[in-house]
C-alpha atoms as a PDB file:
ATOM      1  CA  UNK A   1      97.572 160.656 107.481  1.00  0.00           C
ATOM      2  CA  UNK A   2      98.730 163.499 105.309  1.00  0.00           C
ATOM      3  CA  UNK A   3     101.344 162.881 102.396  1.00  0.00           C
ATOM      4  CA  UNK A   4     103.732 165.523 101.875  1.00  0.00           C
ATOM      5  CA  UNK A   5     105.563 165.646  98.315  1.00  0.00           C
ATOM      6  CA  UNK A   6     108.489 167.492  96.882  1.00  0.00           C
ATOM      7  CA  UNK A   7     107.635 171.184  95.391  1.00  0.00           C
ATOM      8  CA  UNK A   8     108.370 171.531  91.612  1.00  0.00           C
ATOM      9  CA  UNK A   9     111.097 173.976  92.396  1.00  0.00           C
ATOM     10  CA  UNK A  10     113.040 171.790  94.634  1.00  0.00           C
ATOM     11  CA  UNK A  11     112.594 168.701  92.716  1.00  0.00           C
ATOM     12  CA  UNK A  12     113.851 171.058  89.466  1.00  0.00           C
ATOM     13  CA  UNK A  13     116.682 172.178  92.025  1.00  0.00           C
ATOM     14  CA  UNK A  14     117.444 167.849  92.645  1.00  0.00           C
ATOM     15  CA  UNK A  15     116.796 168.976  96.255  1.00  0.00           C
ATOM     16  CA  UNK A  16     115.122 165.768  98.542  1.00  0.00           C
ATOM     17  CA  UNK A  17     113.544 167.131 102.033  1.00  0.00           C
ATOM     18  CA  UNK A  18     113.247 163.663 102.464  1.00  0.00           C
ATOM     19  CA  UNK A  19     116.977 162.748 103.360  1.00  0.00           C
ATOM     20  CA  UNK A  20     116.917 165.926 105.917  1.00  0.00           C
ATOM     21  CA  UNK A  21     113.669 164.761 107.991  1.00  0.00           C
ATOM     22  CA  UNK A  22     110.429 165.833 107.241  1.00  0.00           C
ATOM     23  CA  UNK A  23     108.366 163.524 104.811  1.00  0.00           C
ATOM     24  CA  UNK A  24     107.094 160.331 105.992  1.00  0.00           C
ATOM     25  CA  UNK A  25     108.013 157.098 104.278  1.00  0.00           C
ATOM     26  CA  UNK A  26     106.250 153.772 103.144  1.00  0.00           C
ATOM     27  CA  UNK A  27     107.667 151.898 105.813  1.00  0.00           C
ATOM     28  CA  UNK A  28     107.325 154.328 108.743  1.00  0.00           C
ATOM     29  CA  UNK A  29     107.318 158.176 109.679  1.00  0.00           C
ATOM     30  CA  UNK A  30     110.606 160.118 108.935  1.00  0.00           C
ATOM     31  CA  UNK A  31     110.597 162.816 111.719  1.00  0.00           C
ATOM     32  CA  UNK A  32     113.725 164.908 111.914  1.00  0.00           C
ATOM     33  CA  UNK A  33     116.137 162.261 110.696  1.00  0.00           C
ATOM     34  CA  UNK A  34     114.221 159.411 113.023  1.00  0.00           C
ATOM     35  CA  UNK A  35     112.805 156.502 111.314  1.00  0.00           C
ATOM     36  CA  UNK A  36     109.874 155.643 112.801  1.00  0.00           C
ATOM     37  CA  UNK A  37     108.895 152.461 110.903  1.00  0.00           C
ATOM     38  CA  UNK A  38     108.287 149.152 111.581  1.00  0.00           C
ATOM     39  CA  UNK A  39     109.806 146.330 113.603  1.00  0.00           C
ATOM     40  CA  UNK A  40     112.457 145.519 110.676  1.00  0.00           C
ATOM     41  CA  UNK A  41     113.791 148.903 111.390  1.00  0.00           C
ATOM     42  CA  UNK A  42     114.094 149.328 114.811  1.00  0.00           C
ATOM     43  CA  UNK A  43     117.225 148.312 116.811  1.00  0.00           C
ATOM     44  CA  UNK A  44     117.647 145.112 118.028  1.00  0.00           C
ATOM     45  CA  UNK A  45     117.941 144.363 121.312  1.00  0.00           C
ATOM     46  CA  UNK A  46     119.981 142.092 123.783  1.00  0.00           C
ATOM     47  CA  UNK A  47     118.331 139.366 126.128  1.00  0.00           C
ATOM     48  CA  UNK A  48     116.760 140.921 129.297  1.00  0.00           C
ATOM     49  CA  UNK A  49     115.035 144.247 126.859  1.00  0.00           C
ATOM     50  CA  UNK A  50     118.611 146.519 126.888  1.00  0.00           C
ATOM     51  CA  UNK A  51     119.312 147.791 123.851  1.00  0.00           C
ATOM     52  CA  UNK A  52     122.103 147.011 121.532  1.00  0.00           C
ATOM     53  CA  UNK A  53     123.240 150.145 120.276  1.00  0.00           C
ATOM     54  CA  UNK A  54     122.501 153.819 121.983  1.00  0.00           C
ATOM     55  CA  UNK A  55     118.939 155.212 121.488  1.00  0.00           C
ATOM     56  CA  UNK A  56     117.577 158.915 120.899  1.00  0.00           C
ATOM     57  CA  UNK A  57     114.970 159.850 123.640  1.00  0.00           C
ATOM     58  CA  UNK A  58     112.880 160.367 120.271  1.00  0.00           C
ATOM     59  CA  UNK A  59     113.035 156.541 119.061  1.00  0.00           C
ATOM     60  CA  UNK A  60     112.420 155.556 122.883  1.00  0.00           C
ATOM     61  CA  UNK A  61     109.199 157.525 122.342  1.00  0.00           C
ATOM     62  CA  UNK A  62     108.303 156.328 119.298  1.00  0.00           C
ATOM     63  CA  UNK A  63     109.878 152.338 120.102  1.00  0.00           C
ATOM     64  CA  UNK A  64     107.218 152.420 123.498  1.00  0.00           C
ATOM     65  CA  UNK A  65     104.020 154.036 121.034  1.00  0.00           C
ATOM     66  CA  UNK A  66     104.502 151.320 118.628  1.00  0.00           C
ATOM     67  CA  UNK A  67     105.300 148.712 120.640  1.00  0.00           C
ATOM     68  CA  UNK A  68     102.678 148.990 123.351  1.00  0.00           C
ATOM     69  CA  UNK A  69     100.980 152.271 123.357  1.00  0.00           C
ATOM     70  CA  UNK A  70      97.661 153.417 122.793  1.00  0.00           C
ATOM     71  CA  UNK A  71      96.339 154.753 119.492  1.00  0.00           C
ATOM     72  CA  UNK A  72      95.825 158.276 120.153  1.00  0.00           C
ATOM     73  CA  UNK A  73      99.009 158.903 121.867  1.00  0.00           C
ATOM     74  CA  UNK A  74     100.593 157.294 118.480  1.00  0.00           C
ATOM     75  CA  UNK A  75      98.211 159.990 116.822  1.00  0.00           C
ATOM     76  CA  UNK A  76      99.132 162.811 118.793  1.00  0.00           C
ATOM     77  CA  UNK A  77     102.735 161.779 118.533  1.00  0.00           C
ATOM     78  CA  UNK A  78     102.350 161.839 114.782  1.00  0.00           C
ATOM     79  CA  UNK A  79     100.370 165.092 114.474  1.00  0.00           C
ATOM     80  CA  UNK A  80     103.188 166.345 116.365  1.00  0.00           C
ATOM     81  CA  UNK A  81     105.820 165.299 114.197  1.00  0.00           C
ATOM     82  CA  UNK A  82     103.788 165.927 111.140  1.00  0.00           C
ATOM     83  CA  UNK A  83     103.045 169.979 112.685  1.00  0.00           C
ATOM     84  CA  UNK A  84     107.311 169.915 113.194  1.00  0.00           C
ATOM     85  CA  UNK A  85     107.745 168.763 109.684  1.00  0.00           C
ATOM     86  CA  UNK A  86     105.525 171.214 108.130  1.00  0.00           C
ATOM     87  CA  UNK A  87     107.110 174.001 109.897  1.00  0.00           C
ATOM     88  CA  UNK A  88     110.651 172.974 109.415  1.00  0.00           C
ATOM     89  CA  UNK A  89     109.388 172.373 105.388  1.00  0.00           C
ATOM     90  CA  UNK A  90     107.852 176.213 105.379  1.00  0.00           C
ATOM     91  CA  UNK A  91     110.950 177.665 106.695  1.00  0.00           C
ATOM     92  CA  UNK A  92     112.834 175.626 104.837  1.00  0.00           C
ATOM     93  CA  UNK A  93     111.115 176.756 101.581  1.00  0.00           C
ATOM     94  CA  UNK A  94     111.365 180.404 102.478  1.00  0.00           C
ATOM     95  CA  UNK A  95     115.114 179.668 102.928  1.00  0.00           C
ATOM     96  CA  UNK A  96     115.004 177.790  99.628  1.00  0.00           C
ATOM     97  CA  UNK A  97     112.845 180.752  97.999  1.00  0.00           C
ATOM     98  CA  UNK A  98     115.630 182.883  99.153  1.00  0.00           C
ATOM     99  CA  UNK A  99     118.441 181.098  98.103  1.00  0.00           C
ATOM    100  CA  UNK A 100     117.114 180.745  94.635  1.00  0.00           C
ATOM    101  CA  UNK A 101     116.369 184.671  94.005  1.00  0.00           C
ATOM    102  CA  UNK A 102     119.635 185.181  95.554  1.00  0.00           C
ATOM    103  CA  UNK A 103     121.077 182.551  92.871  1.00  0.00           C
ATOM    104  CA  UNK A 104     119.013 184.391  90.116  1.00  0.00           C
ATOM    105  CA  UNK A 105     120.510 187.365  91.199  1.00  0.00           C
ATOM    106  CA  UNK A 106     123.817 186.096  91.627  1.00  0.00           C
ATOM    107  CA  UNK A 107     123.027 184.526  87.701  1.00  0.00           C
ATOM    108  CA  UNK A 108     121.966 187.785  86.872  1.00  0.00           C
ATOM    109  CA  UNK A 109     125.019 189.477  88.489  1.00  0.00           C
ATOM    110  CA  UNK A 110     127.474 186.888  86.692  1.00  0.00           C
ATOM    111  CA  UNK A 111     125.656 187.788  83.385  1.00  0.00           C
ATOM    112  CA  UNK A 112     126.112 191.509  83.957  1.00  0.00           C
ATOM    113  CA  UNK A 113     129.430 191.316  85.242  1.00  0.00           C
ATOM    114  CA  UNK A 114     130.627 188.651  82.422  1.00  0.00           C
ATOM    115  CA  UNK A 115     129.253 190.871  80.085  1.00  0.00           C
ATOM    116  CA  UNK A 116     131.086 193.909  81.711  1.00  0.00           C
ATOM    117  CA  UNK A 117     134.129 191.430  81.706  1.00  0.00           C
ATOM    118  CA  UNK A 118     133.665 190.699  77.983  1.00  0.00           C
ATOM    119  CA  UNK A 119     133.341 194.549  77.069  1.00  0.00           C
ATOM    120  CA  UNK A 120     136.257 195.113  79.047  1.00  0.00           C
ATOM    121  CA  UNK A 121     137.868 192.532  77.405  1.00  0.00           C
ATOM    122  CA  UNK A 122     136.866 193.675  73.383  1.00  0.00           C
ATOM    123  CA  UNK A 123     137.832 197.321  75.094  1.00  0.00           C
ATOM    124  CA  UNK A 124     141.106 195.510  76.222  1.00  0.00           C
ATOM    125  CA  UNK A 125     141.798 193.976  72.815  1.00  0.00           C
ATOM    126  CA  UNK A 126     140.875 197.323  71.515  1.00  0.00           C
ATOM    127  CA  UNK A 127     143.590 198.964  73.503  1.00  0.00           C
ATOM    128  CA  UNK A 128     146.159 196.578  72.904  1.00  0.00           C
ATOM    129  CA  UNK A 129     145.550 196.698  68.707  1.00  0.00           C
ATOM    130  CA  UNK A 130     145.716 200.775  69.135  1.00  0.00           C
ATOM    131  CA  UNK A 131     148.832 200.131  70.844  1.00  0.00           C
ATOM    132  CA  UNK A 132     150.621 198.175  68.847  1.00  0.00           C
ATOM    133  CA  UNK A 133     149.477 200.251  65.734  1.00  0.00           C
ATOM    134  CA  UNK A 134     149.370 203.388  66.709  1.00  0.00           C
ATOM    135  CA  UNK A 135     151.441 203.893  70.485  1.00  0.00           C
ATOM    136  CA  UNK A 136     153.671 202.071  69.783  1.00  0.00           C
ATOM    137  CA  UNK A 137     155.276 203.238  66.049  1.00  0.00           C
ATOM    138  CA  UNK A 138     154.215 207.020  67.890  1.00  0.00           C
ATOM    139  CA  UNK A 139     156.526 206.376  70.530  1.00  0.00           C
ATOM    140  CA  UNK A 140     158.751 204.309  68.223  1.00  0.00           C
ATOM    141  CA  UNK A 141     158.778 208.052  66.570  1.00  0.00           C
ATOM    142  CA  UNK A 142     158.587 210.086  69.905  1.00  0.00           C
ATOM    143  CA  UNK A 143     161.797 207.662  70.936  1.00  0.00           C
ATOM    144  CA  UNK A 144     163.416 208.872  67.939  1.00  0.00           C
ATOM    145  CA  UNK A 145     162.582 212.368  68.227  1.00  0.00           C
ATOM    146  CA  UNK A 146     163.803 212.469  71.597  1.00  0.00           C
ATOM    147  CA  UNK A 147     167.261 210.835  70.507  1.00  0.00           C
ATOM    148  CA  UNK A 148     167.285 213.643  67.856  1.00  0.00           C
ATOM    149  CA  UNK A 149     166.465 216.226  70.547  1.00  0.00           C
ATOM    150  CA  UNK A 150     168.995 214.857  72.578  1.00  0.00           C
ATOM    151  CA  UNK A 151     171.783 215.117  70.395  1.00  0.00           C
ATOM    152  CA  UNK A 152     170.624 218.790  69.489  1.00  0.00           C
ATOM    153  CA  UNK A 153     171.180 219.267  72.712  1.00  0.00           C
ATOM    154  CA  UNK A 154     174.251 218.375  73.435  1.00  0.00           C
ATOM    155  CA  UNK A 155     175.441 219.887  70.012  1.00  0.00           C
ATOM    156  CA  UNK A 156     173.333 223.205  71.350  1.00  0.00           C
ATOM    157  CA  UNK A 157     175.529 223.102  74.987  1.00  0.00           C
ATOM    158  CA  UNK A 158     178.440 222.692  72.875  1.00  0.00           C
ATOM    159  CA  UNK A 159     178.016 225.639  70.815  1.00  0.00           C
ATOM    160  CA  UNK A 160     176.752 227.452  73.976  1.00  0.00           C
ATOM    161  CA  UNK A 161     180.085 226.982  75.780  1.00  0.00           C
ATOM    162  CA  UNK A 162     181.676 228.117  72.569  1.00  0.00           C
ATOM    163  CA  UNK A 163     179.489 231.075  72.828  1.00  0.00           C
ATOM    164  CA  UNK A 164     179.783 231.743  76.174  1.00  0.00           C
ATOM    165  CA  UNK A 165     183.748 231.417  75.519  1.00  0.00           C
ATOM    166  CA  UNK A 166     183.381 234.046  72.585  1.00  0.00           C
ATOM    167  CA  UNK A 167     181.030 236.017  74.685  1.00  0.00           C
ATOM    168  CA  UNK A 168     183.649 236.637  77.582  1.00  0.00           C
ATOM    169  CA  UNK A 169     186.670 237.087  74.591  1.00  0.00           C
ATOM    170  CA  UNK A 170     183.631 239.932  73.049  1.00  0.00           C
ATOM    171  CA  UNK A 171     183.317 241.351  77.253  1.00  0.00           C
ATOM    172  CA  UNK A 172     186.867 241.910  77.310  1.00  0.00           C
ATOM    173  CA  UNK A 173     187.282 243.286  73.722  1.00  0.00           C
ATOM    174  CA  UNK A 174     184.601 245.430  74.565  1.00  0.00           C
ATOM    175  CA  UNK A 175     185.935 247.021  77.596  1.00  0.00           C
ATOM    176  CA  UNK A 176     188.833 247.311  75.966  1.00  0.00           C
ATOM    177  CA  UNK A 177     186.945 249.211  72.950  1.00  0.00           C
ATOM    178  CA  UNK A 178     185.068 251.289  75.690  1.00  0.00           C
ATOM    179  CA  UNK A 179     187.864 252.472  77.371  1.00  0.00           C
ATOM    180  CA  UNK A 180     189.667 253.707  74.012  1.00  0.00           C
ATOM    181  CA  UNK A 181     186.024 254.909  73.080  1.00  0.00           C
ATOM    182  CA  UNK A 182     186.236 257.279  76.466  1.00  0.00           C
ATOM    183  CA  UNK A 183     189.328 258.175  75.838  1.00  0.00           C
ATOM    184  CA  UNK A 184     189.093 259.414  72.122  1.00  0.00           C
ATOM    185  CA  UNK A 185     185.688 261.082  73.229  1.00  0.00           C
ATOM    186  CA  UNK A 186     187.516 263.034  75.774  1.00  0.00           C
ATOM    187  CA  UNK A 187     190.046 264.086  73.471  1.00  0.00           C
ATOM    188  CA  UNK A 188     187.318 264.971  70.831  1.00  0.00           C
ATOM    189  CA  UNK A 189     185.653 266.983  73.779  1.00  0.00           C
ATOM    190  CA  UNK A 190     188.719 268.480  74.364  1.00  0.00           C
ATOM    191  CA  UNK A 191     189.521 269.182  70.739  1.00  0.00           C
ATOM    192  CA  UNK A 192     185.961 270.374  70.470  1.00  0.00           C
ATOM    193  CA  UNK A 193     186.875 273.107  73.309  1.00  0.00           C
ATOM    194  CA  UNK A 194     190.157 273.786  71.448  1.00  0.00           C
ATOM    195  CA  UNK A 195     188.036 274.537  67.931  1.00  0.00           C
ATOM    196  CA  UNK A 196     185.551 276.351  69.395  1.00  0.00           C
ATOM    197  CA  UNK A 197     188.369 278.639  71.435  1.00  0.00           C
ATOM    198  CA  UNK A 198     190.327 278.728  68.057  1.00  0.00           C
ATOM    199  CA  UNK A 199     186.927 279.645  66.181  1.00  0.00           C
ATOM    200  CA  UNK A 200     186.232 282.120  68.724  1.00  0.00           C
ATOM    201  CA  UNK A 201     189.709 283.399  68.090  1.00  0.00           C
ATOM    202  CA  UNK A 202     189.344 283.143  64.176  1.00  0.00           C
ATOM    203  CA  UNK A 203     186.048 285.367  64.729  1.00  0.00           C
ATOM    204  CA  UNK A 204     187.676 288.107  66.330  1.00  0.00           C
ATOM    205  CA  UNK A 205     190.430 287.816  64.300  1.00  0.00           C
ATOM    206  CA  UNK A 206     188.157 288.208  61.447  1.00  0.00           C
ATOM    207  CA  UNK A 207     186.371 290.755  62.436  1.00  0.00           C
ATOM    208  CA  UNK A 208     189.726 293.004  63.121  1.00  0.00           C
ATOM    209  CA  UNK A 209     190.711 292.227  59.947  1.00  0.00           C
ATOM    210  CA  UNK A 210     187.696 293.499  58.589  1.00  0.00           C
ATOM    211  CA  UNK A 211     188.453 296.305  60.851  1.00  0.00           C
ATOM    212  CA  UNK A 212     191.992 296.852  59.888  1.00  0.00           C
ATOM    213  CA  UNK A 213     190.740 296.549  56.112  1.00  0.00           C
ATOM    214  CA  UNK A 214     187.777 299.143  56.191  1.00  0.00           C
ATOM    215  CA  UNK A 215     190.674 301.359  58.365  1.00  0.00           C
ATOM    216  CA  UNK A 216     193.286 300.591  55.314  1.00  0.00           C
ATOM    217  CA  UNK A 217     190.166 301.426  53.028  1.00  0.00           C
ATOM    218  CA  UNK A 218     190.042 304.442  54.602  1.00  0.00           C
ATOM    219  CA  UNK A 219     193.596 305.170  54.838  1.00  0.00           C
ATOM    220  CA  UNK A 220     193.934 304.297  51.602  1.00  0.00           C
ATOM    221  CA  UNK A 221     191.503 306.630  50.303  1.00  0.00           C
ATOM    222  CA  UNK A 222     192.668 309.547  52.347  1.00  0.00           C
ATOM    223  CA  UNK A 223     196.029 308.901  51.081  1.00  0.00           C
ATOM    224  CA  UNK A 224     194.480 309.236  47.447  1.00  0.00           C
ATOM    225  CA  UNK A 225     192.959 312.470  48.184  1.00  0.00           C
ATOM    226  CA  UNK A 226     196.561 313.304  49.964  1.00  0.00           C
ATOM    227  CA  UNK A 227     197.888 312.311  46.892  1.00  0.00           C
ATOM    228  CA  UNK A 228     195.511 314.353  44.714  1.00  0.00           C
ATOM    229  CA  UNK A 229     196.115 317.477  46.775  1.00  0.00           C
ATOM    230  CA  UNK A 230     199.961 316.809  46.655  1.00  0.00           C
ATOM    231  CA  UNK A 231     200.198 316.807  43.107  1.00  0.00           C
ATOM    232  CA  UNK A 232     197.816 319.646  42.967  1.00  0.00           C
ATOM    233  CA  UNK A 233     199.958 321.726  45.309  1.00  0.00           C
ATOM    234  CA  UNK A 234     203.119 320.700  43.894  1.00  0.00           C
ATOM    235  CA  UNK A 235     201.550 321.979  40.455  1.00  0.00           C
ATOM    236  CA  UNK A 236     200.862 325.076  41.743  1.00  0.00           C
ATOM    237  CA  UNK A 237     204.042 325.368  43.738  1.00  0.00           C
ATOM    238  CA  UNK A 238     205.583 324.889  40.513  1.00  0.00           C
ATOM    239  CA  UNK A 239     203.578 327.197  38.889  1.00  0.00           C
ATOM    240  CA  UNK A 240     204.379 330.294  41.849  1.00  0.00           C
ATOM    241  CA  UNK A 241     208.135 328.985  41.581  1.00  0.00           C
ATOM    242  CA  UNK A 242     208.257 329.414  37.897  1.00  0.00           C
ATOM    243  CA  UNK A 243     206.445 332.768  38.332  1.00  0.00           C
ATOM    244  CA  UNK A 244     208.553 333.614  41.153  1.00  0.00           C
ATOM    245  CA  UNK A 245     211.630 332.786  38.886  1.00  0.00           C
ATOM    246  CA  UNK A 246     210.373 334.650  36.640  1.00  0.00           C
ATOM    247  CA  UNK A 247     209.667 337.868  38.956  1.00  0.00           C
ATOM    248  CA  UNK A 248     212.882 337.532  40.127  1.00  0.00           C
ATOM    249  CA  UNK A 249     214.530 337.182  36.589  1.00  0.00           C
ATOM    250  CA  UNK A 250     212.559 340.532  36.313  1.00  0.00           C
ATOM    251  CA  UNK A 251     213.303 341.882  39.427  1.00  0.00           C
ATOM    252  CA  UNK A 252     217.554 341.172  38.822  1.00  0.00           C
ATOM    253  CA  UNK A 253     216.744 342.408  35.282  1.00  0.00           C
ATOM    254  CA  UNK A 254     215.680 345.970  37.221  1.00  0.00           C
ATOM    255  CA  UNK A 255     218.003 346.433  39.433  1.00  0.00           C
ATOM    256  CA  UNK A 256     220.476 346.532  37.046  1.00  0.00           C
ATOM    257  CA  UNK A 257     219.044 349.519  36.215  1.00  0.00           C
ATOM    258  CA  UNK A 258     218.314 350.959  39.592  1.00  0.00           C
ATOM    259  CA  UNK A 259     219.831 352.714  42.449  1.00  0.00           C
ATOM    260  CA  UNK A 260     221.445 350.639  45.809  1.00  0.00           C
ATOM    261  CA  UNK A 261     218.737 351.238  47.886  1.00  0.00           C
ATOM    262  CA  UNK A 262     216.197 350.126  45.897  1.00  0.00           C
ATOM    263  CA  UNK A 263     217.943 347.092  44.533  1.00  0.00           C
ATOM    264  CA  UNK A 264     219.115 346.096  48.537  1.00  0.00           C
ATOM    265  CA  UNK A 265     215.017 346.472  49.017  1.00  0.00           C
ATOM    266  CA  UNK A 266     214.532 343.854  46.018  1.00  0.00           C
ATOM    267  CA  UNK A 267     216.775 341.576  47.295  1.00  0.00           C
ATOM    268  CA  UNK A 268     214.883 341.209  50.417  1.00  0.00           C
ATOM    269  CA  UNK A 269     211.840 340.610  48.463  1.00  0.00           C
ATOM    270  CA  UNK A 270     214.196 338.285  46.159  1.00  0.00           C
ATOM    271  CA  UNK A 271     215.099 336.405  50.064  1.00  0.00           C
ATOM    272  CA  UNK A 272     211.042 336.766  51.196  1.00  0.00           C
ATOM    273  CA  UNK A 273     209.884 334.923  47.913  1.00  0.00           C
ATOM    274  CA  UNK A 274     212.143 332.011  48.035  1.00  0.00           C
ATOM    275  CA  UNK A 275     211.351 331.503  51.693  1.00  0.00           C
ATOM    276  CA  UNK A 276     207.871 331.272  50.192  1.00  0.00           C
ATOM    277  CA  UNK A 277     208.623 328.929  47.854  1.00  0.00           C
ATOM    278  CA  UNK A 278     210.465 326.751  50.217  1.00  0.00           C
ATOM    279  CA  UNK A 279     207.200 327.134  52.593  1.00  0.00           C
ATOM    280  CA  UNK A 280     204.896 325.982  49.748  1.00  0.00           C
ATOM    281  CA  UNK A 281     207.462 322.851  49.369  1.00  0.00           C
ATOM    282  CA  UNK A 282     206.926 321.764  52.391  1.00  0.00           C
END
């Protein structure tokens, strides 16, 4: 009969195949959770061969191969069990194999992820020292700022109502300033017109004065050589009436001395010469 012993791995696990059916014992054949020892382990029974307690069809089998069978039926009854057992043990060791890489792995993953855990942690800790000395007295400053800000603000809409206030006062003023603005340039256009009319005016005016003086020029020199001819003529009218004073002092001076006829003839030439005279006046 073969002997079946614990692997290394499942005896370093603490892992008995022994308590879940499958390795025979000293006193008898384990076989799927049967003992299949000797008398001493076998259930008693009650007078007249009934049993005491309820059986498995299994420890029937094996109670009626020990108890009165033939040897190879207890052999083939064992190889059986033995051929069961070695099954259920292989499958039960790939199972085992399995669970054990899947526990390395699973050791492997803890590792990994405990190490991930502890980075995250050192990263956490890392965070949490930046934040309380550097976030923190930043937004201690940003807080700060932002208070400031605030308060410019509402100094800044304060001052902007003021200045919208003093911009509609400056709107009004300046229409006001517009209008009068329109109005004086009108008048200055129409003073404009006025000046240039009265320049227009002061031009022609001008040059009729320039006229009238170039015309009194004129005049005036005319009446200079009117003037010098005047006192020319009235020199020699003076100078025919003293000779014709004289010719008639002469004249009277004859007559004395002639007949009537001839002194009647040289008083008509007295009469002719002071018509002259008076002609030459004029």
């Amino acid at each position: 009969s073969a002997v079946v012993s614990n692997s290394p791995l499942e005896a370093a696990n603490g892992l008995d195949l022994r308590g879940h059916g499958g390795y025979p014992t000293a006193a008898g054949h384990d076989v799927g959770g049967v003992s299949l020892g000797s008398a001493g382990t076998r259930p008693r029974t009650a007078p007249g061969g009934a049993a005491t307690g309820s059986m498995t069809p299994l420890e029937r089998e094996s109670q009626i191969s020990y108890g009165g069978g033939s040897p190879v039926l207890r052999k083939k009854l064992f190889d059986q069990n033995v051929a069961e057992w070695g099954s259920r043990y292989q499958k039960n060791k790939k199972q085992l194999d399995t669970i054990s890489r899947e526990c390395q792995n699973l050791r492997s993953e803890a590792a990994k992820q405990q190490q991930e855990l502890d980075g995250k942690i050192e990263h956490f800790d890392q965070m949490e020292a930046r934040f309380n000395n550097e976030v923190m007295p930043k937004f201690g400053d940003a807080k700060s700022r932002e208070e400031a800000a605030r308060q410019e603000r509402h100094h800044l809409q304060v001052d902007l109502s003021e200045n919208r206030k003093l911009k509609v006062q400056l709107s009004r003023d300046r229409k006001i300033l517009c209008a009068d603005f329109e109005r004086k340039h009108s008048e200055l256009g129409r003073g404009a017109e006025t000046r240039d009319r009265l320049e227009a005016q002061l031009g022609s005016f001008t040059l009729q004065r320039q006229q009238v003086t170039s015309e009194r020029q004129r005049m005036e020199r005319e009446l200079d050589l009117v003037s010098h001819n005047l006192r020319r003529h009235t020199e020699l009218a003076d100078e025919a009436h003293h000779e014709t004073e004289r010719t008639c002092g002469g004249i009277k001076t004859s007559v004395h001395h002639m007949n009537p006829s001839i002194r009647l003839e040289s008083s008509t030439l007295s009469h002719e010469a002071i018509a002259m005279e008076e002609k030459m006046a004029k």
